[in-house]
Protein backbone atom coordinates (compact mmCIF):
# COMPACT_ATOMS: atom_id res chain seq x y z
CA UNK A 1 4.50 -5.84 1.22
CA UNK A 2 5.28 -3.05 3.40
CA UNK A 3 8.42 -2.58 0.87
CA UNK A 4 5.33 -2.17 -2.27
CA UNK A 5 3.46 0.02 -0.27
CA UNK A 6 6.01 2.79 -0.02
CA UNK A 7 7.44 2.23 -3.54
CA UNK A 8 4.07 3.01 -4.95
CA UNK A 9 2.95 5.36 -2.51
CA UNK A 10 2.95 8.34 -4.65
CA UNK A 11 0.62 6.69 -7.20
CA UNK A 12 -1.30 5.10 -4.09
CA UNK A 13 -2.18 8.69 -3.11
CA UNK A 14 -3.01 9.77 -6.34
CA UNK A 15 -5.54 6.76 -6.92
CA UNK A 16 -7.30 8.34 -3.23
CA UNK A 17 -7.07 11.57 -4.46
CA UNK A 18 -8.57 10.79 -7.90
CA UNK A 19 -11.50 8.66 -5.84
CA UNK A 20 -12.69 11.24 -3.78
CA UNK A 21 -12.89 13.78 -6.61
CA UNK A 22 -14.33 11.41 -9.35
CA UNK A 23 -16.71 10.39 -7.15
CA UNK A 24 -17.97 13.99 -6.32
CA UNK A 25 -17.64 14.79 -9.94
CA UNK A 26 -19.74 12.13 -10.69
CA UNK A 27 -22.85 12.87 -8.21
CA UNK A 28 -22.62 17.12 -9.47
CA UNK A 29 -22.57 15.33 -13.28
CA UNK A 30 -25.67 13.36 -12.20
CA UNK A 31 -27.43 16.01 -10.18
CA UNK A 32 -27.16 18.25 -12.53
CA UNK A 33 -27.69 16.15 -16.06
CA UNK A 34 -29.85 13.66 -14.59
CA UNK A 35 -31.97 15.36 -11.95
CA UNK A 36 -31.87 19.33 -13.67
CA UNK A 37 -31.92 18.28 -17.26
CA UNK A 38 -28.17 20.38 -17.91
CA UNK A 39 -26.95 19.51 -21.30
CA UNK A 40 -24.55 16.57 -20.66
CA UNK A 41 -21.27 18.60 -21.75
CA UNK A 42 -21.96 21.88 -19.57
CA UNK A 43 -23.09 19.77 -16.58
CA UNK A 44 -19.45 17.66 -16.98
CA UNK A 45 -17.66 20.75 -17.61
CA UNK A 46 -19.27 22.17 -14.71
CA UNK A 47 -18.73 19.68 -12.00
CA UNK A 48 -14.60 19.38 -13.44
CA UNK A 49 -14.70 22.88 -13.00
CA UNK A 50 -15.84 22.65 -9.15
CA UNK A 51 -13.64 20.08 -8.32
CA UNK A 52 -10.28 21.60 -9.85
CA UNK A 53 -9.69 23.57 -6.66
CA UNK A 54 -10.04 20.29 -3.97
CA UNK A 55 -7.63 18.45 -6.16
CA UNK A 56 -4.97 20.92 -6.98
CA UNK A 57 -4.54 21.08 -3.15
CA UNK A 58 -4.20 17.59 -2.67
CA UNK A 59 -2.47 17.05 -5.47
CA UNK A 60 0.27 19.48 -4.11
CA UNK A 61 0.69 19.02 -0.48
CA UNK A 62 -0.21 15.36 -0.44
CA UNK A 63 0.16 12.94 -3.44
CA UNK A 64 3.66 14.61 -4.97
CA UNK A 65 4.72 16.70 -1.53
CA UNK A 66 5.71 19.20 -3.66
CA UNK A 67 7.56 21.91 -1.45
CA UNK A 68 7.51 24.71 -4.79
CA UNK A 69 6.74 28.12 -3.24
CA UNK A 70 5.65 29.38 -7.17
CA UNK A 71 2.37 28.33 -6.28
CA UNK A 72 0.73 30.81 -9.10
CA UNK A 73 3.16 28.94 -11.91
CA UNK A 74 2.01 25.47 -10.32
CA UNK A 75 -1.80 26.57 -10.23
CA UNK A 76 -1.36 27.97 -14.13
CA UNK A 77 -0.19 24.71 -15.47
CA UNK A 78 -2.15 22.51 -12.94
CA UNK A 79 -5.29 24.30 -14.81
CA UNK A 80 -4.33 23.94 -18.22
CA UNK A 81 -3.22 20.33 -18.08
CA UNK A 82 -6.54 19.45 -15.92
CA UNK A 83 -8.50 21.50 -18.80
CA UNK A 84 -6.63 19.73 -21.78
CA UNK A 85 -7.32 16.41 -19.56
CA UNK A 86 -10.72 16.92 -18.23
CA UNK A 87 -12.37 18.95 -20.67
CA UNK A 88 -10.69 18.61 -23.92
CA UNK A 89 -10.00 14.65 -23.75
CA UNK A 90 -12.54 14.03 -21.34
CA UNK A 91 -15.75 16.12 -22.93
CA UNK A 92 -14.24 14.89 -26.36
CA UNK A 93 -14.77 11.45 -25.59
CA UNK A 94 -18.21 12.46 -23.51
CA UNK A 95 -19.07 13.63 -26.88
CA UNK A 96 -18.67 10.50 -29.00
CA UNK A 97 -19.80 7.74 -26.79
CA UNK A 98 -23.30 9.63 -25.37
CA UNK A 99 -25.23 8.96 -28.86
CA UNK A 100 -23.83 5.40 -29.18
CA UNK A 101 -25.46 5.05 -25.62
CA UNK A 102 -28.61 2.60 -26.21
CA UNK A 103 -32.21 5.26 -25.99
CA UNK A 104 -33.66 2.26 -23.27
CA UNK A 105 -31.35 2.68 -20.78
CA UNK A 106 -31.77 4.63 -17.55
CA UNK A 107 -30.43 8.12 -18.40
CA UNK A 108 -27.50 7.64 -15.25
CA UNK A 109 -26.40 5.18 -17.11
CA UNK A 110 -26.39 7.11 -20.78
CA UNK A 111 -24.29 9.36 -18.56
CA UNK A 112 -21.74 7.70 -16.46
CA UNK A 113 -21.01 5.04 -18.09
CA UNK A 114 -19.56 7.54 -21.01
CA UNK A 115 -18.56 9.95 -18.21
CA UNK A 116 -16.59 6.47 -16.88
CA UNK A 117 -14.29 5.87 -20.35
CA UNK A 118 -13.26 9.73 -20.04
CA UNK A 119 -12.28 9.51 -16.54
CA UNK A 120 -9.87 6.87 -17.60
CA UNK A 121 -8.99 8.17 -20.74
CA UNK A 122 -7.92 11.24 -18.51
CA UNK A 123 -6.34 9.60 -15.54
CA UNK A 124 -2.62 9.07 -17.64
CA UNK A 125 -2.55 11.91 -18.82
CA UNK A 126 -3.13 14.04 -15.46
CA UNK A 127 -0.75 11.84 -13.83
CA UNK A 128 2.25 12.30 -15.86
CA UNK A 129 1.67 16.17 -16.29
CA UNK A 130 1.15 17.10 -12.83
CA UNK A 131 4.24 14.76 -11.87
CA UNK A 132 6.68 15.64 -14.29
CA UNK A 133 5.52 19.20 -15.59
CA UNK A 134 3.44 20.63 -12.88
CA UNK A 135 4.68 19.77 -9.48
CA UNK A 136 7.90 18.36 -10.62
CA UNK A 137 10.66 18.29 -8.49
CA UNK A 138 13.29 20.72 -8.75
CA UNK A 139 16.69 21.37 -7.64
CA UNK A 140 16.01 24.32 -5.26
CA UNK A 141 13.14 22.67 -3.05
């Protein structure tokens, strides 16, 4: 078991890291689209926005370790992957699924539950970019 654990530890940390910022992603969505009234869109590209910053850190000293000092090359693609994947992929799907949400349900669930299919939609693709472009392992670390 112990043998699993470390074998998938990288992807282990990036599940906790993912957690803790989709789930405070999802209460600044709801505060602000549920409680304020923000358009659904601006309130999810808002609270993305606000938690780019927690999870590049994370991202780079603990799920991949990376040891790169070129932290403004890191940070530059870090941002435009998490943009393509959180607001591009994620907004797009946002987007398509919020009218086919039924008009009786509570309005939380008109938004999370689309808000839910992006974050998964988005979850590859962040993965694979920030391991293998953004905070990939080089030769001189």
């Amino acid at each position: 078991m112990e043998n699993l654990v470390s074998k998938h530890a990288e992807k282990i940390r990036f599940g906790l890291v993912g957690f803790l910022n989709t789930f405070c992603d999802f209460v600044i969505l709801n505060v602000l689209a549920v409680v304020f009234g923000v358009p659904i869109i601006l309130a999810n590209t808002v609270s993305t926005g606000l938690c780019m910053a927690m999870s590049f850190g994370l991202n780079k000293k603990w799920t991949f370790r990376a040891a790169g000092k070129n932290y403004a090359r890191e940070a530059a693609l870090f941002l435009v992957f998490t943009i393509i994947g959180m607001w591009v992929i994620g907004n797009g799907i946002i987007a398509l699924l919020v009218p086919l949400m039924p008009a009786e349900w509570a309005e939380v669930w008109r938004v999370s539950l689309p808000k839910l299919v992006s974050v998964a939609a988005s979850l590859s693709w962040n993965f694979v970019t920030y391991k293998y472009i953004v905070f990939k392992k080089s030769s001189h670390d």
